[in-house]
Structure formats: C-alpha cells, structure tokens
N, C-alpha and C. Protein backbone atom coordinates (compact mmCIF):
# COMPACT_ATOMS: atom_id res chain seq x y z
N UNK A 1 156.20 -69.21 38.76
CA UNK A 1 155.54 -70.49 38.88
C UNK A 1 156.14 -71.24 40.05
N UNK A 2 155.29 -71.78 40.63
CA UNK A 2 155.80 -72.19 42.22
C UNK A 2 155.41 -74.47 41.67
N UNK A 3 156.93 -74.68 41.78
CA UNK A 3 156.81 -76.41 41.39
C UNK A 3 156.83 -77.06 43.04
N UNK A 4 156.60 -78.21 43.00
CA UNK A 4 156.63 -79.31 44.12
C UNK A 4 157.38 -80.71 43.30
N UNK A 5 158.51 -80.74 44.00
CA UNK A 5 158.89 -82.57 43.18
C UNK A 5 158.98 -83.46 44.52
N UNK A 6 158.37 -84.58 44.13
CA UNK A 6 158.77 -85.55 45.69
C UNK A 6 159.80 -85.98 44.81
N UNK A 7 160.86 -86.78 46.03
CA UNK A 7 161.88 -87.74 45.92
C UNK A 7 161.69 -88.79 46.95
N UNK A 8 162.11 -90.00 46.87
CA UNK A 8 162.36 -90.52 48.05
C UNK A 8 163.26 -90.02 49.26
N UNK A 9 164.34 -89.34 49.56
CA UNK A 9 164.73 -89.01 50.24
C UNK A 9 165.68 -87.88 50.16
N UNK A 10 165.37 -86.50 50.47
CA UNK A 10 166.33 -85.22 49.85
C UNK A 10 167.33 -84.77 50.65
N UNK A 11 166.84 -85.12 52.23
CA UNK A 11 167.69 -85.08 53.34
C UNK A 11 168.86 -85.48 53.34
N UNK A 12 170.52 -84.93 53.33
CA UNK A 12 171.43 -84.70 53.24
C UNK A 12 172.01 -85.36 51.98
N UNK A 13 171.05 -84.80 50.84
CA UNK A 13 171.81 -84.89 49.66
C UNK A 13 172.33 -83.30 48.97
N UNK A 14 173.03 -84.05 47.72
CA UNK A 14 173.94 -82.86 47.45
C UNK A 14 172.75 -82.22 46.06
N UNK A 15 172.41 -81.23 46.24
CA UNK A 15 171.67 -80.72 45.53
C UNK A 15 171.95 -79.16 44.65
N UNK A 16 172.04 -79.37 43.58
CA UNK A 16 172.66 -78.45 42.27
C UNK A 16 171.56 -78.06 41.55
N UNK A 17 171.30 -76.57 41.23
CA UNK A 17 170.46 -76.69 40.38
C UNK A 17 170.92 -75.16 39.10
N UNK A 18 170.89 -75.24 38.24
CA UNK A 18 171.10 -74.34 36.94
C UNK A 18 170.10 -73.96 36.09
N UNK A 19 169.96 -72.63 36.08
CA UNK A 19 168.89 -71.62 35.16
C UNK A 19 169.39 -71.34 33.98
N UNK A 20 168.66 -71.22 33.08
CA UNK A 20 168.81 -70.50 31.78
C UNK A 20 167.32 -69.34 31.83
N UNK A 21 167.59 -68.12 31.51
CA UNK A 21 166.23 -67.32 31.56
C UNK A 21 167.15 -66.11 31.02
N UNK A 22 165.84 -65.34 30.77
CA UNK A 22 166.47 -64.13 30.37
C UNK A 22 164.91 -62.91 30.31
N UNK A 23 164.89 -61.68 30.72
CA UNK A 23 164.39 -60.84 30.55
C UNK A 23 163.38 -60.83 29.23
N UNK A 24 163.70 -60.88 28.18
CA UNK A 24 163.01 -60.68 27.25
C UNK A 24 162.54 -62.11 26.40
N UNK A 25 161.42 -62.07 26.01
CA UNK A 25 161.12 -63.58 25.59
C UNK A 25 161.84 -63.91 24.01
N UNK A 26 162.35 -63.08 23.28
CA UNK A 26 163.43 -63.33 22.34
C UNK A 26 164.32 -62.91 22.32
N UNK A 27 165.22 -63.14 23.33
CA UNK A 27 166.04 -63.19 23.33
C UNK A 27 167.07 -64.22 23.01
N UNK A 28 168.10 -64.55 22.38
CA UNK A 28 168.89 -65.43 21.87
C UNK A 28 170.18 -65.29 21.34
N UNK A 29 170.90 -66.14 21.48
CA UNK A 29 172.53 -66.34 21.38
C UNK A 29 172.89 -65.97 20.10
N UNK A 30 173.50 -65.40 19.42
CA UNK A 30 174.05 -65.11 17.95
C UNK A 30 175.80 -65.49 17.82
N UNK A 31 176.25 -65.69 16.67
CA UNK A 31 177.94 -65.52 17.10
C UNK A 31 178.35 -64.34 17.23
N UNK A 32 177.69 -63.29 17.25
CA UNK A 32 178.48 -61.83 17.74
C UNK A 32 178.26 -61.77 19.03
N UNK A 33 177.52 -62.28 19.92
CA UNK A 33 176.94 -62.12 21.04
C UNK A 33 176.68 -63.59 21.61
N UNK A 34 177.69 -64.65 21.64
CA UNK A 34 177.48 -65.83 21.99
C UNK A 34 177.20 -66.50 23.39
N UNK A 35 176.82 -64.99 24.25
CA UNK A 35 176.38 -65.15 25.90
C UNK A 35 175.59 -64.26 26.13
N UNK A 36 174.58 -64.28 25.33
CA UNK A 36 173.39 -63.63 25.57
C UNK A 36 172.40 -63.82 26.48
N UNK A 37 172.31 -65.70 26.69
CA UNK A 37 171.51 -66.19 27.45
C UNK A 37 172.57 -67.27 28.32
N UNK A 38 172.89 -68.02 29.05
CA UNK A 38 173.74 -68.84 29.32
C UNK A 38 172.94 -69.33 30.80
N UNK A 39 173.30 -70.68 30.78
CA UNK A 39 173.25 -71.58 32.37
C UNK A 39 173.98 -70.52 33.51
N UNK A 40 173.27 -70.23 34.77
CA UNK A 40 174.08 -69.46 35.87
C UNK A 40 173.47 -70.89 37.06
N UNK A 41 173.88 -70.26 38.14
CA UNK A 41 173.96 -71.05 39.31
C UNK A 41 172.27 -70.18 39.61
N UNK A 42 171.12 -71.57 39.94
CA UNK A 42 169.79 -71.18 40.72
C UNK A 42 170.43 -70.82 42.44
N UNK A 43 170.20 -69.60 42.82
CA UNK A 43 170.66 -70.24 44.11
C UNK A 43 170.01 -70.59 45.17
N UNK A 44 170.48 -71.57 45.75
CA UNK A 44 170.09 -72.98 46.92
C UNK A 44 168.94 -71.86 47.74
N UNK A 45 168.54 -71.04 47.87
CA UNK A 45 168.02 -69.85 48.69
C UNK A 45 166.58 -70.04 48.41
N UNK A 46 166.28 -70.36 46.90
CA UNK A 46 165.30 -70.40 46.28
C UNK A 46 164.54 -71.58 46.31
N UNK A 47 165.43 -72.86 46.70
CA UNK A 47 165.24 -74.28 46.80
C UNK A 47 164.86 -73.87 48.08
N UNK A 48 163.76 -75.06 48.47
CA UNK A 48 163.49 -75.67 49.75
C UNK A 48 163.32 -77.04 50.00
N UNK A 49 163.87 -77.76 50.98
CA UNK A 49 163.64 -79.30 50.91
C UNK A 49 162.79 -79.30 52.14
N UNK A 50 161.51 -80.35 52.53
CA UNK A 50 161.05 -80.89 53.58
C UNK A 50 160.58 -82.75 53.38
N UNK A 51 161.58 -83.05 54.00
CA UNK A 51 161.41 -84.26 54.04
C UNK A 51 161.88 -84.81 52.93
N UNK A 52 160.68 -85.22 52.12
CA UNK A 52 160.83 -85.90 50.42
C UNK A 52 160.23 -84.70 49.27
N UNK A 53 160.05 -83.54 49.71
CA UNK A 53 159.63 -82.75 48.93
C UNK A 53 160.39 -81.39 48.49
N UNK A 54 160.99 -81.48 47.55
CA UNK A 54 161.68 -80.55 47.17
C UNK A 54 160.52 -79.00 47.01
N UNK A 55 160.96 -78.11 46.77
CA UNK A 55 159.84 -77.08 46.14
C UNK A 55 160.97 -76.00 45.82
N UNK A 56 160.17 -74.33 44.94
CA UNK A 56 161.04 -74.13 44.11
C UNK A 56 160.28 -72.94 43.76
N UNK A 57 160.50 -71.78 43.35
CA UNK A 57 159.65 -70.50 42.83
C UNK A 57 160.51 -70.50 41.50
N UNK A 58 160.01 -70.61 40.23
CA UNK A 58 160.90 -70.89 39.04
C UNK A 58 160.32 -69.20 38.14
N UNK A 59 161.26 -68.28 37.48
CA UNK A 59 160.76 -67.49 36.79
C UNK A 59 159.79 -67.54 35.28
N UNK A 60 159.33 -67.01 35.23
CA UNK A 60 158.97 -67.47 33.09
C UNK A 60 159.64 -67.22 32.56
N UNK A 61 159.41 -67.73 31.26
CA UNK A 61 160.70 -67.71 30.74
C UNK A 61 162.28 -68.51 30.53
N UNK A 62 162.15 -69.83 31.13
CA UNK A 62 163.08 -70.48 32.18
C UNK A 62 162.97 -71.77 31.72
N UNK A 63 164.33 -72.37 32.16
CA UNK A 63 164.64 -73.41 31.69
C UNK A 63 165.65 -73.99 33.02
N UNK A 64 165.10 -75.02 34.11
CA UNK A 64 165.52 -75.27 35.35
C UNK A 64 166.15 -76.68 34.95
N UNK A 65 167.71 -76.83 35.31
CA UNK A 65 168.56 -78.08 35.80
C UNK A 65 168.47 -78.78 36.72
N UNK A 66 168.29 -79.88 37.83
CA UNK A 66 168.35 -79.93 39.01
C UNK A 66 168.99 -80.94 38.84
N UNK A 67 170.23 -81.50 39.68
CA UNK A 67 170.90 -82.69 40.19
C UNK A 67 170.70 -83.05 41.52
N UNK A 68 170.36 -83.98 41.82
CA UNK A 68 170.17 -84.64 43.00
C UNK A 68 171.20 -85.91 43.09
N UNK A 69 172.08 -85.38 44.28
CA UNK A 69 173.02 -86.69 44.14
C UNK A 69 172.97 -87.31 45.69
C-alpha cells in the first residue's frame, strides 16, 4: 500500500519511523515465544520527503510508527 501524509514542513526534520509486520497473518506473541512479532527500525530508504509531503510503500499486514520531530 503506497500512503501520502502532508506536514507543514518535513525539510530538515528528524524523522523515525517503526514497523510491526510479520509474514503470516496469525501470527502472534505467546510467553514461549515472546518475539514473534516485535517493532524493528522502517528503514529511512523506504521514506521519501518532498517538500511537505512525506510518502511511504507500507507492507500488509503492518502496523507503521512515524515520529516527526
């Protein structure tokens, strides 16, 4: 899934963003297996900024963080 977010201004901000996803659509955390699914680093590669418009190719399945500071 391909997103678009405006901001007012994205240009030399500090920008973080964190995935949760996983291969199989039930997949899930148990206490024998308590990192089954976990937050990793999206990486910045995947982000694009122009101007005030962030954009983004997000997988299914997925659960996207973004900080904009």
């Amino acid at each position: 899934m391909f997103f678009l977010i405006s901001y007012f201004v994205l240009e030399n901000r500090e920008i973080k963003a964190k995935i949760l996803t996983s291969e199989e659509m039930d997949a899930h955390n148990t206490f024998d297996a308590p990192e089954t699914i976990k937050p990793v680093e999206f990486p910045k590669k995947h982000l694009s900024i122009n101007g005030t418009n962030l954009s983004f190719k997000m997988p299914s399945k997925a659960v996207l963080i973004i900080k904009i500071k």
